[in-house]
Protein backbone atom coordinates (compact mmCIF):
# COMPACT_ATOMS: atom_id res chain seq x y z
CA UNK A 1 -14.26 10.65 -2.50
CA UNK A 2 -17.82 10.13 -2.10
CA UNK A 3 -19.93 6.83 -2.11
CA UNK A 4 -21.00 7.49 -5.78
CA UNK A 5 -17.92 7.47 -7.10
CA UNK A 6 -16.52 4.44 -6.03
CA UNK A 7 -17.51 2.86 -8.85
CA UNK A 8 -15.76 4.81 -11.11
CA UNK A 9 -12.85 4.19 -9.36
CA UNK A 10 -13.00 0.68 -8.70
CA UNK A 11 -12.96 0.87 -12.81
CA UNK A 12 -9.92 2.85 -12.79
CA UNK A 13 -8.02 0.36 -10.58
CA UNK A 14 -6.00 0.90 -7.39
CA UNK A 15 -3.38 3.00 -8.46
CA UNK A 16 -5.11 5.86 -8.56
CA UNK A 17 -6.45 5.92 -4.99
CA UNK A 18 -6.56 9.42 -4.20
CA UNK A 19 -3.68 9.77 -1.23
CA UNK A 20 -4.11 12.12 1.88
CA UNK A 21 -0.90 14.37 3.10
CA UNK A 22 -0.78 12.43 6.35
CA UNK A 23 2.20 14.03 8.80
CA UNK A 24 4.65 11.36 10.53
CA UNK A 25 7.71 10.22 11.08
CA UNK A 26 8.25 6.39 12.21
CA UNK A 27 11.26 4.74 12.06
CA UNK A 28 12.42 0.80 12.55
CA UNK A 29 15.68 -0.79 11.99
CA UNK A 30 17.21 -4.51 13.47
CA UNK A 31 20.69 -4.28 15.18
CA UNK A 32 21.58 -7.94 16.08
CA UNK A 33 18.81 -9.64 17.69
CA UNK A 34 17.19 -6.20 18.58
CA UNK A 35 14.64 -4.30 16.64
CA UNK A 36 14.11 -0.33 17.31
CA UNK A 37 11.28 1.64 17.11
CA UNK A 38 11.15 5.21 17.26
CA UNK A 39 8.55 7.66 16.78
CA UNK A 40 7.14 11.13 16.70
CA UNK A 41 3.98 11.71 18.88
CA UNK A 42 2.05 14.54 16.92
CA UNK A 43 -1.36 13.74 14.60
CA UNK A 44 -2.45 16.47 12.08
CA UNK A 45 -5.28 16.57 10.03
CA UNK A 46 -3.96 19.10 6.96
CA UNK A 47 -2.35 22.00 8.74
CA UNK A 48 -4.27 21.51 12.31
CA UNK A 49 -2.43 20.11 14.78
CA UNK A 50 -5.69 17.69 16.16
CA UNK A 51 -3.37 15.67 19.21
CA UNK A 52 0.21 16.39 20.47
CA UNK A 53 0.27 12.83 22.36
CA UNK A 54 -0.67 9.96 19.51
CA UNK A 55 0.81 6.90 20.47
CA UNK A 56 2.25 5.69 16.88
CA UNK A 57 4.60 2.57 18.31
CA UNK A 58 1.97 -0.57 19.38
CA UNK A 59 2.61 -3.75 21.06
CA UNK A 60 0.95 -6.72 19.50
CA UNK A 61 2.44 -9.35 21.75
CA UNK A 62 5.37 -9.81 24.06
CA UNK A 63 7.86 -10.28 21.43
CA UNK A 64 6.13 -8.05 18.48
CA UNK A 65 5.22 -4.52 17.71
CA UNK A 66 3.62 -2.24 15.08
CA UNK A 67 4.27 1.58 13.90
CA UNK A 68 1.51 3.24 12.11
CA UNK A 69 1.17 6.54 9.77
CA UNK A 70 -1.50 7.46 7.95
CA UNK A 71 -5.22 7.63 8.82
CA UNK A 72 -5.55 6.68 12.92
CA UNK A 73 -8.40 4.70 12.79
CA UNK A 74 -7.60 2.33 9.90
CA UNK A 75 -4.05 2.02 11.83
CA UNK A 76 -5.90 1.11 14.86
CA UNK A 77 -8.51 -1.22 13.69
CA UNK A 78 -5.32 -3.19 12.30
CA UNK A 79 -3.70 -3.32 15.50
CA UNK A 80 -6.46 -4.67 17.21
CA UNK A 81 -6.78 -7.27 14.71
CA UNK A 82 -3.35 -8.10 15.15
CA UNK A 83 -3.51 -8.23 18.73
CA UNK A 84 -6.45 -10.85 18.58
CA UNK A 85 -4.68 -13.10 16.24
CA UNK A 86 -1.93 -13.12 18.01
CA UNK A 87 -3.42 -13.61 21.22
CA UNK A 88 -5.75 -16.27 19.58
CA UNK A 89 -2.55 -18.55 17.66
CA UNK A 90 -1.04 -18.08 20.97
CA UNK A 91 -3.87 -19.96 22.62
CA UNK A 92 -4.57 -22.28 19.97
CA UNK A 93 -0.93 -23.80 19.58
CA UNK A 94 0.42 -22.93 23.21
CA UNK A 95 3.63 -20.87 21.24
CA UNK A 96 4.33 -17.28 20.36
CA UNK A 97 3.64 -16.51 16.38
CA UNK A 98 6.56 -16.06 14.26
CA UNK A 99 7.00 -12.47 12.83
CA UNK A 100 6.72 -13.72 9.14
CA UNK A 101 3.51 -15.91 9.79
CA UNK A 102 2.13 -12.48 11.75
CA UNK A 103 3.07 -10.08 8.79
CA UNK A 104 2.03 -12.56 6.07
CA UNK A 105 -1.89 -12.13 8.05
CA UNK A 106 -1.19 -8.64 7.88
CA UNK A 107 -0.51 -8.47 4.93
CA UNK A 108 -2.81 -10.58 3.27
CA UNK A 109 -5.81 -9.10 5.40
CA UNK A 110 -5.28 -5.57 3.85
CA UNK A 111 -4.63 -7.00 0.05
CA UNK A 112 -8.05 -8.25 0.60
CA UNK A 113 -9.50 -4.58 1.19
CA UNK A 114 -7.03 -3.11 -1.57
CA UNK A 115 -10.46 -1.83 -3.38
CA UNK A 116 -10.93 0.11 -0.86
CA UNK A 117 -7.71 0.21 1.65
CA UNK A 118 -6.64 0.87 5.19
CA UNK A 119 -4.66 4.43 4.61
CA UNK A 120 -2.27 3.11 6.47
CA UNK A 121 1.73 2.34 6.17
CA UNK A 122 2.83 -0.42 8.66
CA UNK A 123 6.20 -1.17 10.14
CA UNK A 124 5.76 -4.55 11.75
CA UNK A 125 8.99 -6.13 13.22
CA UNK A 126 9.54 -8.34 16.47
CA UNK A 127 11.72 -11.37 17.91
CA UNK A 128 11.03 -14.95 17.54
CA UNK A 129 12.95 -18.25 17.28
CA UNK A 130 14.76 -17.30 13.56
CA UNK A 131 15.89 -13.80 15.10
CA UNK A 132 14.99 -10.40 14.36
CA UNK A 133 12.79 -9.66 11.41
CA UNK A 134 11.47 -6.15 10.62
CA UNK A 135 8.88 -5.71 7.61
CA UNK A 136 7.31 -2.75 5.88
CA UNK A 137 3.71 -3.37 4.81
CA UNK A 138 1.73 -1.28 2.39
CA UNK A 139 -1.84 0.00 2.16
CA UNK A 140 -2.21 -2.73 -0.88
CA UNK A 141 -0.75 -5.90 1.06
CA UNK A 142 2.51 -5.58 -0.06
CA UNK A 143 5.39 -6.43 2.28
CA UNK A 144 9.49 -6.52 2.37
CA UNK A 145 11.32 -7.31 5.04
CA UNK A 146 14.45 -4.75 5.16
CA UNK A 147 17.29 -4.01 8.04
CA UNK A 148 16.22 -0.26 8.38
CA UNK A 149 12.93 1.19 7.41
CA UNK A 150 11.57 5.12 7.68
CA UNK A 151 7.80 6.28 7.09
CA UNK A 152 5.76 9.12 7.42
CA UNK A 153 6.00 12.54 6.27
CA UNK A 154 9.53 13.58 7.82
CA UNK A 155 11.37 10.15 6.21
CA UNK A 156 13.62 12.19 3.58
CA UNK A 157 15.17 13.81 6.91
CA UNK A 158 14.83 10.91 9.21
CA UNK A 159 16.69 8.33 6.73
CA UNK A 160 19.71 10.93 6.15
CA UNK A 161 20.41 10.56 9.69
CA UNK A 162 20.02 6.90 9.68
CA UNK A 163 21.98 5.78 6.49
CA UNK A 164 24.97 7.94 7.35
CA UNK A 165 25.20 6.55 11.13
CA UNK A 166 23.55 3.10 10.78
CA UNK A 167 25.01 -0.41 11.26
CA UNK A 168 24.19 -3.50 12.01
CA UNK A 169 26.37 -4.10 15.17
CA UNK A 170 25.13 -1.54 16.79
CA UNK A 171 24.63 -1.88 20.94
CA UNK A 172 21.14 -1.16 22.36
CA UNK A 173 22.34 2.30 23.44
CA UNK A 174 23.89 3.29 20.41
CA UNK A 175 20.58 2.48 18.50
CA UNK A 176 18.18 4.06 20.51
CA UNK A 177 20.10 6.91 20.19
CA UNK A 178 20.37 6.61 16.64
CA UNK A 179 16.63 6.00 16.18
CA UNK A 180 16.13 9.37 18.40
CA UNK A 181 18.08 11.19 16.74
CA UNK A 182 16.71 10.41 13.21
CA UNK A 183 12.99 11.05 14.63
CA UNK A 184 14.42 14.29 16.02
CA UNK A 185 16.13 15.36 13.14
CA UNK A 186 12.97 14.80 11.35
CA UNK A 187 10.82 16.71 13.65
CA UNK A 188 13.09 20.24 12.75
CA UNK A 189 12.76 20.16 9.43
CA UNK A 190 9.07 18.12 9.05
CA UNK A 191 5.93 20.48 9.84
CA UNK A 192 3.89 17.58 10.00
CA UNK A 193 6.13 16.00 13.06
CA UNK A 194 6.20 16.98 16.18
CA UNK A 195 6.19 17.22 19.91
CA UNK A 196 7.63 14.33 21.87
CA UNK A 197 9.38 11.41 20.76
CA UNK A 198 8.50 7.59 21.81
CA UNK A 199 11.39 4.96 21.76
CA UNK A 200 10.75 1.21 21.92
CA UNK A 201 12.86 -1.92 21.47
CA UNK A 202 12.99 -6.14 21.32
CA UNK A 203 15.40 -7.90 22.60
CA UNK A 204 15.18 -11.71 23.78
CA UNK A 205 16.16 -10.72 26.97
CA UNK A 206 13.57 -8.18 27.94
CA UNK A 207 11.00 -8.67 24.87
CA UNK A 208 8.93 -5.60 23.80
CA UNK A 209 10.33 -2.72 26.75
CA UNK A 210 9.21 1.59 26.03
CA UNK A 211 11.89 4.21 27.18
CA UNK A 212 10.33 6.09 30.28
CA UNK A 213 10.16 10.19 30.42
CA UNK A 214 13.25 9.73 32.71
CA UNK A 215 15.39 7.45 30.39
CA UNK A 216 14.91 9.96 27.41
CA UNK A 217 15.34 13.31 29.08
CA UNK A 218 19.55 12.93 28.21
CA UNK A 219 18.54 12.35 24.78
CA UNK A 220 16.17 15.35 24.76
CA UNK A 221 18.63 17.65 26.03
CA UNK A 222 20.76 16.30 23.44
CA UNK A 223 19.28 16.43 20.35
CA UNK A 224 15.88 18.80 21.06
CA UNK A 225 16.87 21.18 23.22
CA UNK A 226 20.17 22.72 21.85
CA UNK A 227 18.17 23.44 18.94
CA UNK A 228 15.44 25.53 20.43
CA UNK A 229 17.79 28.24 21.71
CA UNK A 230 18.88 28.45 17.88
């Protein structure tokens, strides 16, 4: 869409913002006190494969974290915003900001460019004093807060995997294995996922903690390696 005809569209209203075939797969759900993050690490733009390392799971404070899919640099000009304010309400009020007063900013910062939007899907979920919230937030401002969320290209595989083995008492080790195995699932069957596979999690206890290379490798040789010698 060119400058000239933003005009016509603005006439035509947002629904008919012309969307981009973006490949991802991101996936968040709350266990307990404990929200889950897992992620795919390749970008495409169309068919090219333009990075194999993308980091798609952010932290915007100690006890709060975003996943992105869509267009990179809208996601990342949110999470620096994000970032700032939290940083900044952290400052000004000498206290953490709760998840809901974090996504409602989120959320009402991109309704406020819904003209001409981020291209951008946002999982935001984190750990404050009324537990674990997780929210999905749209390119138009719109939010929910849900148990288990999936985005990106590979969701229709990654949220089999998840609503057939998902519960809400999981233990930290079953659900980062869970959350693995959905992004991994999603990755065989989903062109536009790929490569390696980033794990994060918030607990009270240890706040906003990434899986090292050595901590996944079982889970690699798991559920990505048996399938390459198919």
């Amino acid at each position: 869409m060119s400058l000239r005809d933003i005009p016509n569209w603005i006439n035509r209203g947002p629904s008919s913002i012309e969307t981009l075939s973006t490949g991802t797969t991101t996936v968040g759900f709350t266990t307990g006190d404990i929200i889950v993050f897992a992620t795919d690490s390749r970008a495409t733009a169309g068919f090219y494969v333009a990075h194999r390392k993308a980091k798609k799971v952010h932290k915007i404070a100690d006890h709060a974290a975003m996943t992105i899919a869509g267009r990179v640099a809208d996601a990342q000009s949110l999470i620096d915003l994000m970032r700032a304010n939290a940083r900044h309400y952290e400052v000004l009020h000498g206290r953490r900001i709760g998840v809901r007063v974090l996504t409602s900013l989120l959320a009402n910062f991109m309704f406020s460019y819904r003209w001409i939007p981020f291209q951008a899907q946002i999982l935001l979920g984190g750990v404050d004093d009324e537990g674990a919230h997780l929210f999905n937030v749209d390119p138009f401002g719109g939010c929910t807060e849900e148990k288990m969320i999936v985005s990106g290209s590979g969701s229709p595989v990654a949220v089999g995997v998840l609503e057939s083995e998902y519960r809400p008492d999981l233990s930290l080790d079953e659900a980062i294995k869970l959350a693995f195995k959905a992004v991994a699932a999603a990755i065989r069957r989903d062109i536009g996922s790929g490569d390696s596979i980033d794990v994060a999690y918030i607990s009270p206890a240890t706040m906003y903690r990434e899986l090292s290379v050595q901590e996944k490798a079982p889970l690699y040789d798991q559920f990505v390696r048996p399938y390459l010698l198919m």
